[in-house]
PDB file of N, CA and C in Angstrom:
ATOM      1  N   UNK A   1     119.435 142.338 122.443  1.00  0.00           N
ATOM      2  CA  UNK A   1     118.598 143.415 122.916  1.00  0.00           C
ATOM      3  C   UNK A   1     118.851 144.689 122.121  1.00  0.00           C
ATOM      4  N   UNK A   2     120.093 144.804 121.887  1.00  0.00           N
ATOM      5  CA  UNK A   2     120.463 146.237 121.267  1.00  0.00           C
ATOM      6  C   UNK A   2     119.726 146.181 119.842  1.00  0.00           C
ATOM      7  N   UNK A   3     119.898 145.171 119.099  1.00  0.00           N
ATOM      8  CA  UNK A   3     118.782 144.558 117.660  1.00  0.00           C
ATOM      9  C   UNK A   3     117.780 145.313 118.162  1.00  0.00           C
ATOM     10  N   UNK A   4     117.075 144.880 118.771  1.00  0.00           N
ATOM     11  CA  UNK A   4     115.603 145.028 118.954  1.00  0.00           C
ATOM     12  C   UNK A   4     115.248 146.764 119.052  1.00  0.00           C
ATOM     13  N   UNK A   5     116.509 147.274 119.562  1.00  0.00           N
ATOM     14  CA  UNK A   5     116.248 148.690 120.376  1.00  0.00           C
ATOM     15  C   UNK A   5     116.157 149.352 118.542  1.00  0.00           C
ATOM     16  N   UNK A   6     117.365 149.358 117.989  1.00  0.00           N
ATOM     17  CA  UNK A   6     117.988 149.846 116.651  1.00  0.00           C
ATOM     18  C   UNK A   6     116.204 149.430 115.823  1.00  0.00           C
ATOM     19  N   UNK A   7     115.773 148.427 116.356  1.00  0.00           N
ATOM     20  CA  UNK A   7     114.808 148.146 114.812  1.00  0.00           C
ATOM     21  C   UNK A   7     113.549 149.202 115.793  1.00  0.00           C
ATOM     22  N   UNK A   8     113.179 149.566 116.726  1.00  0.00           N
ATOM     23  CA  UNK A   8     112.306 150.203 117.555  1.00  0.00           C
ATOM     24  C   UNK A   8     112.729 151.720 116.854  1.00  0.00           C
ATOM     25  N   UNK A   9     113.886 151.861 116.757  1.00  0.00           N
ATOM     26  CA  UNK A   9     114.011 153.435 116.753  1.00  0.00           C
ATOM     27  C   UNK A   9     113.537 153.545 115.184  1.00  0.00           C
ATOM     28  N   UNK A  10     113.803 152.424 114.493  1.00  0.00           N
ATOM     29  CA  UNK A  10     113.695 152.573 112.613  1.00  0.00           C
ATOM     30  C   UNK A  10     112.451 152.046 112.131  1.00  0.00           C
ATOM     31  N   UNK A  11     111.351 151.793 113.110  1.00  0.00           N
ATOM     32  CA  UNK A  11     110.082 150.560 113.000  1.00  0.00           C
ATOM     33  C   UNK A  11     109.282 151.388 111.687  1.00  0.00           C
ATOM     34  N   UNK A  12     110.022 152.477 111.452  1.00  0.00           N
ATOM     35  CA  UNK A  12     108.670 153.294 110.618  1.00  0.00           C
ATOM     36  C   UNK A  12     109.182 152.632 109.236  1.00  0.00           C
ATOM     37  N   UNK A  13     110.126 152.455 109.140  1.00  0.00           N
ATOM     38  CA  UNK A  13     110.577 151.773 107.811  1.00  0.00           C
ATOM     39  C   UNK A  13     110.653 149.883 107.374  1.00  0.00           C
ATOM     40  N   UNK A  14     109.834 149.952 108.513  1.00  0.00           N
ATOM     41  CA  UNK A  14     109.378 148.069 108.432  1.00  0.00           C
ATOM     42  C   UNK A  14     107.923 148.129 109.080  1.00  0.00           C
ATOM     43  N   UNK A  15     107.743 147.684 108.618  1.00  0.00           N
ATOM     44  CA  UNK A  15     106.253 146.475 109.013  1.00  0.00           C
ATOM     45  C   UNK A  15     106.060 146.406 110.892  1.00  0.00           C
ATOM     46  N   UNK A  16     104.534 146.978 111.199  1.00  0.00           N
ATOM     47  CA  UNK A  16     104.811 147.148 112.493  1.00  0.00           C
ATOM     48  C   UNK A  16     104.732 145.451 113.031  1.00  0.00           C
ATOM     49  N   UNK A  17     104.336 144.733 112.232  1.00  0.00           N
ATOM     50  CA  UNK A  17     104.258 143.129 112.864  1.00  0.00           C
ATOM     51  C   UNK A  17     105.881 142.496 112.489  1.00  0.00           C
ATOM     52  N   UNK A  18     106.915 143.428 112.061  1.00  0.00           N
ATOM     53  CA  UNK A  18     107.672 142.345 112.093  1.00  0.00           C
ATOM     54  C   UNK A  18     109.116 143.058 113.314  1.00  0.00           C
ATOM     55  N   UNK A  19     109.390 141.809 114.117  1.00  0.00           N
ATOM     56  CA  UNK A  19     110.169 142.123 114.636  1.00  0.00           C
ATOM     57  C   UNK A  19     111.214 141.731 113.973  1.00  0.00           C
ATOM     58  N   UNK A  20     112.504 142.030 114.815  1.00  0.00           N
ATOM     59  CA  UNK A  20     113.640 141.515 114.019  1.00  0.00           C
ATOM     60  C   UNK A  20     114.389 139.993 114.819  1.00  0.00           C
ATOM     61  N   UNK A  21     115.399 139.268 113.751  1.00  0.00           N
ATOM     62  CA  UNK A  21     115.894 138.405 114.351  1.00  0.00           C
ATOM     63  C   UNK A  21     116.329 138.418 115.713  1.00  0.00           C
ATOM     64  N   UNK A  22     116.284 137.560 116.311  1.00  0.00           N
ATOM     65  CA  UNK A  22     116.558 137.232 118.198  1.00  0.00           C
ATOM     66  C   UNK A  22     118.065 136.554 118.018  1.00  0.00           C
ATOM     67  N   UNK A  23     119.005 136.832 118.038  1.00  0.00           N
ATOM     68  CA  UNK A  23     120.485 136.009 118.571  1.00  0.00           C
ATOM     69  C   UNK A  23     120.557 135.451 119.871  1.00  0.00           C
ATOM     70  N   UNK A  24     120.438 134.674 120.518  1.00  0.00           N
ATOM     71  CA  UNK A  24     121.067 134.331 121.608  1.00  0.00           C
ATOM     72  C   UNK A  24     122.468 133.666 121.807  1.00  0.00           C
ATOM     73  N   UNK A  25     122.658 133.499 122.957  1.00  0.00           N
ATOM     74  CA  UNK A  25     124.002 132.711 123.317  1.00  0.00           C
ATOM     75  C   UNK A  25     123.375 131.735 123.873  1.00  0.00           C
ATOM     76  N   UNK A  26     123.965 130.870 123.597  1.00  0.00           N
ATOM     77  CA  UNK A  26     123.277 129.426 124.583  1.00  0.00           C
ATOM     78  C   UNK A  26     124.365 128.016 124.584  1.00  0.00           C
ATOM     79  N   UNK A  27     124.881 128.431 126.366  1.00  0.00           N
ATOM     80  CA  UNK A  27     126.169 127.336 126.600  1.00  0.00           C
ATOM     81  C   UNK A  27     127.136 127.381 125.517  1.00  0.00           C
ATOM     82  N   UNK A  28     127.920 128.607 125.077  1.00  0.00           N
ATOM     83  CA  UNK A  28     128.772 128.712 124.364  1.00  0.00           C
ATOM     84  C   UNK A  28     128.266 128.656 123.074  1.00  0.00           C
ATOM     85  N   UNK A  29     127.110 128.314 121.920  1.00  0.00           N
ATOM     86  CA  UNK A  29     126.782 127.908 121.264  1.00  0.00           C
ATOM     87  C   UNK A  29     125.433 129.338 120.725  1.00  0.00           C
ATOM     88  N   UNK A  30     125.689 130.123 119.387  1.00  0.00           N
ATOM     89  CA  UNK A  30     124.719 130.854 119.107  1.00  0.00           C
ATOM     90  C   UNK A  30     123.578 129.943 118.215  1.00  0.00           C
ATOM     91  N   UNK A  31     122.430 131.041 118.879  1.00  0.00           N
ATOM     92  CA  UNK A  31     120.865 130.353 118.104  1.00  0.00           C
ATOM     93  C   UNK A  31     120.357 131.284 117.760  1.00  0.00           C
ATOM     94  N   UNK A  32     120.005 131.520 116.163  1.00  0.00           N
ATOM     95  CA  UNK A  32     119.010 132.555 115.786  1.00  0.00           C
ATOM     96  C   UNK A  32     117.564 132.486 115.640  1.00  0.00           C
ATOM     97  N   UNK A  33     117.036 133.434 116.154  1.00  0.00           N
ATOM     98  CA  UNK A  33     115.388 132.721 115.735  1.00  0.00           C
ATOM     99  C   UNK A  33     114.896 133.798 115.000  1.00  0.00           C
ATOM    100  N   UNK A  34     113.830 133.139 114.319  1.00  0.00           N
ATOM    101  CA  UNK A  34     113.951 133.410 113.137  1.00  0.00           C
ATOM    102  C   UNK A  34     112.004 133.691 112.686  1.00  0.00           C
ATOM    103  N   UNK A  35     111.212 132.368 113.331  1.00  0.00           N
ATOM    104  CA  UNK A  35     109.915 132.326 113.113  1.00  0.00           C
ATOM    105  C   UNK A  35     109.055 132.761 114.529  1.00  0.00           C
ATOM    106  N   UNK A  36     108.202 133.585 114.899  1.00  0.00           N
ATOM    107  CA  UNK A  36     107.535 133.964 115.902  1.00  0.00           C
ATOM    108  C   UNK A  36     107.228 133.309 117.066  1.00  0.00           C
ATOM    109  N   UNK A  37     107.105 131.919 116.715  1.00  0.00           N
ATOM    110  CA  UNK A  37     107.322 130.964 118.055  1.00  0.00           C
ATOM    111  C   UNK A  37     108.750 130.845 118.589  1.00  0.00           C
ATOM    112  N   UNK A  38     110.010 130.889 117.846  1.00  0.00           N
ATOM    113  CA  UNK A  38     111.349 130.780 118.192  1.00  0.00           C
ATOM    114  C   UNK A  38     111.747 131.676 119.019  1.00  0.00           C
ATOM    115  N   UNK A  39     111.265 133.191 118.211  1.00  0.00           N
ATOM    116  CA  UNK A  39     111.554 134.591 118.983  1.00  0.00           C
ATOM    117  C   UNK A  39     110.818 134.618 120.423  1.00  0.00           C
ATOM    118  N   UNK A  40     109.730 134.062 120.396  1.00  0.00           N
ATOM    119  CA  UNK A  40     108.965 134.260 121.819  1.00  0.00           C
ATOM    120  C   UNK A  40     109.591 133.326 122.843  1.00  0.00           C
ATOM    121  N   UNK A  41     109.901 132.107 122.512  1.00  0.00           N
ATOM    122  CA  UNK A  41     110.562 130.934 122.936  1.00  0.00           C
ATOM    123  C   UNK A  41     111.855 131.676 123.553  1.00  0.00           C
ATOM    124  N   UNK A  42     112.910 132.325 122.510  1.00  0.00           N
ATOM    125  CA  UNK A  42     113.835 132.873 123.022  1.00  0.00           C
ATOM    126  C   UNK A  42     113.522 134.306 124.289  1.00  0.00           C
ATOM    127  N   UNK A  43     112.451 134.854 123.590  1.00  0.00           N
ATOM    128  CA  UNK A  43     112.255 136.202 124.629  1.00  0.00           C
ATOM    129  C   UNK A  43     112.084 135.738 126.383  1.00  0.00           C
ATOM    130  N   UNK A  44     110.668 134.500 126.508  1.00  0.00           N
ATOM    131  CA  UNK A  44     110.610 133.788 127.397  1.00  0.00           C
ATOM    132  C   UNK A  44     111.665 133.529 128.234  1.00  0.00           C
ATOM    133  N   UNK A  45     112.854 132.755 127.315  1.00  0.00           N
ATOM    134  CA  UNK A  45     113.959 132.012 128.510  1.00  0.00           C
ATOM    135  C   UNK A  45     114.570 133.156 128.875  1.00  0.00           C
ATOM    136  N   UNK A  46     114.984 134.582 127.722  1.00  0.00           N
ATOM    137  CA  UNK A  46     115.396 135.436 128.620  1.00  0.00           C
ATOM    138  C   UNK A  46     115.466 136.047 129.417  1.00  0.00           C
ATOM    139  N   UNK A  47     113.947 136.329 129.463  1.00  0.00           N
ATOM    140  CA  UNK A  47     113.424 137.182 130.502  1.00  0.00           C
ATOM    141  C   UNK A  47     112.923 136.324 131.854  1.00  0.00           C
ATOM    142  N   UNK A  48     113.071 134.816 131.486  1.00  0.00           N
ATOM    143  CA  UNK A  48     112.228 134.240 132.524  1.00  0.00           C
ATOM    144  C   UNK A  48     112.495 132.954 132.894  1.00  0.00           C
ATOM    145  N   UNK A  49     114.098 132.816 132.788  1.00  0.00           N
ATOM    146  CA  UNK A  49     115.186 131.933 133.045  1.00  0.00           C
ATOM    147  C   UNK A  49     114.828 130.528 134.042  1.00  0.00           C
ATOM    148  N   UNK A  50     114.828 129.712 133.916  1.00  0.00           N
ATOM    149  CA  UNK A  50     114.513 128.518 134.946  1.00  0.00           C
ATOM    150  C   UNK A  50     115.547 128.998 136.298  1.00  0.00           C
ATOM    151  N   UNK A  51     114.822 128.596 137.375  1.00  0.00           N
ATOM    152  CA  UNK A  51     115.548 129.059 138.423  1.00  0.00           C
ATOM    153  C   UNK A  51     116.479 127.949 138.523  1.00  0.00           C
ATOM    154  N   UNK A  52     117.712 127.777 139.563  1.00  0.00           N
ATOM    155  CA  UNK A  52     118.439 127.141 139.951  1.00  0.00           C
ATOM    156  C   UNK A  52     118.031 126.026 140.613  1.00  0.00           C
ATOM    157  N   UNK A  53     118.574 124.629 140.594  1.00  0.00           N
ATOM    158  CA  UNK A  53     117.529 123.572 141.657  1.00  0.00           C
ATOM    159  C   UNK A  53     118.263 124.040 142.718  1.00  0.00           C
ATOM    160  N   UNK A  54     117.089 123.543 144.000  1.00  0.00           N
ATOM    161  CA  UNK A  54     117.404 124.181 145.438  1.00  0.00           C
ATOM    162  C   UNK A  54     118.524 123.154 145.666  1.00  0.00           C
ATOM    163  N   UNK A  55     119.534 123.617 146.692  1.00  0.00           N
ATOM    164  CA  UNK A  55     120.014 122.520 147.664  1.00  0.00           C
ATOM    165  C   UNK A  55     119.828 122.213 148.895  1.00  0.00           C
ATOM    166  N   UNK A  56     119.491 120.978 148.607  1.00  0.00           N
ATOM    167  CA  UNK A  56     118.725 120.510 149.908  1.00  0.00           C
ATOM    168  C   UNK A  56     119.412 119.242 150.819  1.00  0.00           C
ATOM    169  N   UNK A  57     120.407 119.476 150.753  1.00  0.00           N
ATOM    170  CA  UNK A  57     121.657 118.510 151.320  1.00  0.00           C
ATOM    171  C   UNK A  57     121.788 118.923 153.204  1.00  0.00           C
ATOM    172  N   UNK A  58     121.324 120.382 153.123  1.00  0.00           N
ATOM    173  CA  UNK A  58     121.475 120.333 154.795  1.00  0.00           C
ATOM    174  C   UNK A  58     119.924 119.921 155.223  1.00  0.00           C
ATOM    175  N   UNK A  59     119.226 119.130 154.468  1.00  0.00           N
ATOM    176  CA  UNK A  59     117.753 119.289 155.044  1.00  0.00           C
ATOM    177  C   UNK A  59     118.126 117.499 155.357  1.00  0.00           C
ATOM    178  N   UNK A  60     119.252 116.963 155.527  1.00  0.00           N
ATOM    179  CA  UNK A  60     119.176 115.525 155.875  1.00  0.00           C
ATOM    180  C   UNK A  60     119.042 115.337 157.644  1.00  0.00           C
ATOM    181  N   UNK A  61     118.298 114.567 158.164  1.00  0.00           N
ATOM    182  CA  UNK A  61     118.468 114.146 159.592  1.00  0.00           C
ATOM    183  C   UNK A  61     117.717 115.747 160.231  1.00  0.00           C
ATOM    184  N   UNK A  62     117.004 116.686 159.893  1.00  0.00           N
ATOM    185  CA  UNK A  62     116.651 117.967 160.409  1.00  0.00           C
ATOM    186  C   UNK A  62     115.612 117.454 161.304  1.00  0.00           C
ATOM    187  N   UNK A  63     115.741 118.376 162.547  1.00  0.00           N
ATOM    188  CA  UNK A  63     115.138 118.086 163.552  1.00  0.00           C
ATOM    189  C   UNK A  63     114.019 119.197 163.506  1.00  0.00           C
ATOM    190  N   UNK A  64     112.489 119.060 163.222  1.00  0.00           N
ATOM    191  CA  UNK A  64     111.273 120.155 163.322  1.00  0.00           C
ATOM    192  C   UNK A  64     111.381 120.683 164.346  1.00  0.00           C
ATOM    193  N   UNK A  65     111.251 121.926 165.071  1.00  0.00           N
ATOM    194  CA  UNK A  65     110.983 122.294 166.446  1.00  0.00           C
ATOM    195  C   UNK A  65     109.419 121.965 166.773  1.00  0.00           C
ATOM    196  N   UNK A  66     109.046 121.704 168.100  1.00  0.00           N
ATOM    197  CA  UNK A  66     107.660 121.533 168.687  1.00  0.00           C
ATOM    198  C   UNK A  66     106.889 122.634 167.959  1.00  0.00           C
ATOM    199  N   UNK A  67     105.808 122.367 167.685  1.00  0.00           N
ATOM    200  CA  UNK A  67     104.889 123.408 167.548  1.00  0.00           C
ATOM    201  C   UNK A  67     104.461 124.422 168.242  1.00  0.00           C
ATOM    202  N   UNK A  68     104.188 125.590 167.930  1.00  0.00           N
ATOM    203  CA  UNK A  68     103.430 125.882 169.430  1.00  0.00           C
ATOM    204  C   UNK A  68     102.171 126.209 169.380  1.00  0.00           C
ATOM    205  N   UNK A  69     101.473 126.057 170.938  1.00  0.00           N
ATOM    206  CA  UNK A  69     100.131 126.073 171.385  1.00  0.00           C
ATOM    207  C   UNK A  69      99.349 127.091 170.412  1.00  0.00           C
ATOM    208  N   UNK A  70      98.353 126.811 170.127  1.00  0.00           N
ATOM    209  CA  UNK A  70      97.484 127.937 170.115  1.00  0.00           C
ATOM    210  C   UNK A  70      96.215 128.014 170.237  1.00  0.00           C
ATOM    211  N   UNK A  71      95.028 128.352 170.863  1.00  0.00           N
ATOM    212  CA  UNK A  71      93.948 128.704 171.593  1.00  0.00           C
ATOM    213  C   UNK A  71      93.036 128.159 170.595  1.00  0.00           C
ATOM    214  N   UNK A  72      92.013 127.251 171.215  1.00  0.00           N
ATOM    215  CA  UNK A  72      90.714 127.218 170.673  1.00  0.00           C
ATOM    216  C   UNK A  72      89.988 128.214 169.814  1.00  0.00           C
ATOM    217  N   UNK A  73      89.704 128.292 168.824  1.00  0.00           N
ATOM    218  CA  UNK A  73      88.790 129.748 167.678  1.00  0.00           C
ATOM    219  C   UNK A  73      87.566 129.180 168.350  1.00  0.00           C
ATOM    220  N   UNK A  74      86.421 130.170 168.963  1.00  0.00           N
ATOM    221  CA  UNK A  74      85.128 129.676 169.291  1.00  0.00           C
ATOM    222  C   UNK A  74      84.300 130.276 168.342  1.00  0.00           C
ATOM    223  N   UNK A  75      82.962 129.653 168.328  1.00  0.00           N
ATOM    224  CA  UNK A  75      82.276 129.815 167.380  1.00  0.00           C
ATOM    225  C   UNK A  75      81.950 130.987 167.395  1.00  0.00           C
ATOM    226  N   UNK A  76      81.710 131.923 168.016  1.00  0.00           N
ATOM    227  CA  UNK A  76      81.253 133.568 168.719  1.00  0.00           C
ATOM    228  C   UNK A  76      82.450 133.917 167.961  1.00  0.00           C
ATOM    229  N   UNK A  77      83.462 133.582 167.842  1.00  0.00           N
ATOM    230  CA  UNK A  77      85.203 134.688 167.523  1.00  0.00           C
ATOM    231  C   UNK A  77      84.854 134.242 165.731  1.00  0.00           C
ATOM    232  N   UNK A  78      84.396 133.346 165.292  1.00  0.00           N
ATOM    233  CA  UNK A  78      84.108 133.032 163.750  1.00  0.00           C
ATOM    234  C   UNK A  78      82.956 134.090 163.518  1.00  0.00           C
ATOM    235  N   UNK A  79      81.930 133.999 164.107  1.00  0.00           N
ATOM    236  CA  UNK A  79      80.647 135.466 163.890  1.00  0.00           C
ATOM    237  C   UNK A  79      80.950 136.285 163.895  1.00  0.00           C
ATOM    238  N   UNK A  80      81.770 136.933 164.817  1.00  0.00           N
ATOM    239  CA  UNK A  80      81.807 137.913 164.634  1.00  0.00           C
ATOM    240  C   UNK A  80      83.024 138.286 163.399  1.00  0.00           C
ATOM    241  N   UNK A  81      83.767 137.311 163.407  1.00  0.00           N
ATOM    242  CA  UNK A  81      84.428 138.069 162.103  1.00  0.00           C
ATOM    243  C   UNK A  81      83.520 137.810 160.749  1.00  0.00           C
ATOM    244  N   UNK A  82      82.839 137.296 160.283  1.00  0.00           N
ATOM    245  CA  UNK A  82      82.082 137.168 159.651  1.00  0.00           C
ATOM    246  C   UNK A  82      81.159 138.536 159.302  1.00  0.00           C
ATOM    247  N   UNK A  83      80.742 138.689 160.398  1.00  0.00           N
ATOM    248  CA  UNK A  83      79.639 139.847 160.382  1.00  0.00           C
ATOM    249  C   UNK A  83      80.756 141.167 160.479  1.00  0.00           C
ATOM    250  N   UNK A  84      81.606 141.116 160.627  1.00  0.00           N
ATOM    251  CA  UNK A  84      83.045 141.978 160.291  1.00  0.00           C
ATOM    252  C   UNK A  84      83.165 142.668 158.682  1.00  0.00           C
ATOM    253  N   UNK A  85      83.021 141.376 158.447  1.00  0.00           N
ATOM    254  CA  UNK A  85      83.230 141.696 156.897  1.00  0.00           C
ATOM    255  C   UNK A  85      82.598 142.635 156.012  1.00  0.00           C
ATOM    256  N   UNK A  86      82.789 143.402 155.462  1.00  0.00           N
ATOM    257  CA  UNK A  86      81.916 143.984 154.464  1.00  0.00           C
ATOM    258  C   UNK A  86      80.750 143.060 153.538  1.00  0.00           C
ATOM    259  N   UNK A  87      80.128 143.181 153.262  1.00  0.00           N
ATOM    260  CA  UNK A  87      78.736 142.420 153.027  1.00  0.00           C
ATOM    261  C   UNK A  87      78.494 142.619 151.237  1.00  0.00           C
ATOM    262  N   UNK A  88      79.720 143.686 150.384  1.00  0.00           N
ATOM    263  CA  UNK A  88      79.451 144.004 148.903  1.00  0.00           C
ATOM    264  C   UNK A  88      80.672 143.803 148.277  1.00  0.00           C
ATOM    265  N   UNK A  89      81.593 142.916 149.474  1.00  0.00           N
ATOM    266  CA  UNK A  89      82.952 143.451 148.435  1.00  0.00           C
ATOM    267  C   UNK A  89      82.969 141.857 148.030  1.00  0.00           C
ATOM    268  N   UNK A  90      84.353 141.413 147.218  1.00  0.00           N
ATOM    269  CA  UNK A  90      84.175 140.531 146.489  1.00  0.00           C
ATOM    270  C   UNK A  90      84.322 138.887 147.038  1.00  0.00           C
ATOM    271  N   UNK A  91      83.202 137.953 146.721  1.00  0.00           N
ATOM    272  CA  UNK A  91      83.936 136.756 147.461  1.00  0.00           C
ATOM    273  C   UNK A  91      85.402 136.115 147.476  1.00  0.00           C
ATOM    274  N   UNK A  92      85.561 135.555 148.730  1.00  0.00           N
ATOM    275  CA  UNK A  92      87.148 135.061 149.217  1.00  0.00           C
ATOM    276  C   UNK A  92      87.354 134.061 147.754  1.00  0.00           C
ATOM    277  N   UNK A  93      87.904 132.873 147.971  1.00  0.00           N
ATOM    278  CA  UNK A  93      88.520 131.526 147.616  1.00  0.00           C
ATOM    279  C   UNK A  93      87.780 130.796 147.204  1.00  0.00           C
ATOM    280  N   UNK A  94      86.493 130.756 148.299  1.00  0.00           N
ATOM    281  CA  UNK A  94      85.751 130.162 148.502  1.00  0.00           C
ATOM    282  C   UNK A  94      84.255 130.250 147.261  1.00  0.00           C
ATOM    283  N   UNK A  95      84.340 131.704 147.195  1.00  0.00           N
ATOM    284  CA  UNK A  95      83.332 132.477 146.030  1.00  0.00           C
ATOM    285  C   UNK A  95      82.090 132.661 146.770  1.00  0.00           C
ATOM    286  N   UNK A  96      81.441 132.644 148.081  1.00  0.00           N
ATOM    287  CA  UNK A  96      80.343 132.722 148.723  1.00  0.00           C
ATOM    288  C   UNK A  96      80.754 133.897 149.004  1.00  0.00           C
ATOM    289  N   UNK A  97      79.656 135.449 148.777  1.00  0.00           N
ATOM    290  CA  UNK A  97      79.397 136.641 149.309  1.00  0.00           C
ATOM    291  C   UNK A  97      79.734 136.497 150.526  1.00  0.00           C
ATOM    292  N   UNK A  98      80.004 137.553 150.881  1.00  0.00           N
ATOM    293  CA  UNK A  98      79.776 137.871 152.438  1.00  0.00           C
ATOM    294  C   UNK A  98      78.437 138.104 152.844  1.00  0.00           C
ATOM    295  N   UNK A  99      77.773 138.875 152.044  1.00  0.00           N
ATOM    296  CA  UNK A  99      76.312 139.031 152.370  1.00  0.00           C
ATOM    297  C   UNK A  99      75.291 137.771 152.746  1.00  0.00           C
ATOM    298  N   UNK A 100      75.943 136.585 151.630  1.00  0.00           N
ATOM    299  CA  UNK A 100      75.141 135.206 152.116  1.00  0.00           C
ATOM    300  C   UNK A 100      75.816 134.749 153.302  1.00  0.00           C
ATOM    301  N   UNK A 101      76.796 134.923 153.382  1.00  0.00           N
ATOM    302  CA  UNK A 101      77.443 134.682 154.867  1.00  0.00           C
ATOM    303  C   UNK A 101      76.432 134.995 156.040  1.00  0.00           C
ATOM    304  N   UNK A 102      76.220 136.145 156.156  1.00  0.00           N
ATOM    305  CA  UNK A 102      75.720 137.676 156.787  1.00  0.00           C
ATOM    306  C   UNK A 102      74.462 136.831 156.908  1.00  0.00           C
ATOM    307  N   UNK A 103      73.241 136.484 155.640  1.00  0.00           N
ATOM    308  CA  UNK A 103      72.177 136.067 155.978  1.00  0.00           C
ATOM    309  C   UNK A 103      71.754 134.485 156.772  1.00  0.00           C
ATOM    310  N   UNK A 104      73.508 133.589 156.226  1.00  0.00           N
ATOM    311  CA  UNK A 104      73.298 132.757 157.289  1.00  0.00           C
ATOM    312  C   UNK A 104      73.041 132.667 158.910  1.00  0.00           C
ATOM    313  N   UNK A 105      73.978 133.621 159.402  1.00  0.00           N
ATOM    314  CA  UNK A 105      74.351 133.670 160.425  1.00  0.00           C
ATOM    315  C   UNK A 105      73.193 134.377 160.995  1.00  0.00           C
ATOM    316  N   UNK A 106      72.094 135.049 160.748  1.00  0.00           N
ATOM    317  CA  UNK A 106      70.999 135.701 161.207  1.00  0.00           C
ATOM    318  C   UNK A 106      70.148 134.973 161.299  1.00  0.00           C
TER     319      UNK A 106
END
């Protein structure tokens, strides 16, 4: 990182497309990169490290709790949120306006 900072402060005396070499450490073992896919390759894992695998050793024999209840949605409680909605702003998930919504339901 400090490379990178030193060639930022001096960039007027190089080429604005060239960055400078990437060093890493990797498992005891240094890697230089060298060609624009390597450097990005390296920038990537640095900045954007594979996470840890989960442990999932207490998830053996787990007991779900019951669900709980919850109330019928009636068709009147769907209209009206529907007709709730703003009618110009942008479609959901789904990509249908609200406004065609709006003209179904009329």
């Amino acid at each position: 990182m400090w490379r990178l900072v030193k060639w930022a402060r001096q960039r007027s005396t190089t080429s604005e497309s060239t960055t400078p070499p990437i060093q890493l450490t990797d498992q005891g073992r240094q890697r230089l990169s060298n060609t624009h896919a390597k450097k990005s390759k390296a920038l990537k894992e640095s900045f954007f490290p594979q996470p840890p695998n989960a442990d999932l050793s207490d998830m053996v024999n787990f007991q779900y709790p019951n669900p709980l209840a919850s109330p019928e949605i009636t068709k009147e409680e769907i209209r009206r949120a529907i007709l709730k909605a703003p009618p110009k702003k942008a479609p959901g998930t789904d990509n249908i306006p609200n406004h065609i919504l709006h003209k179904v339901l009329l």
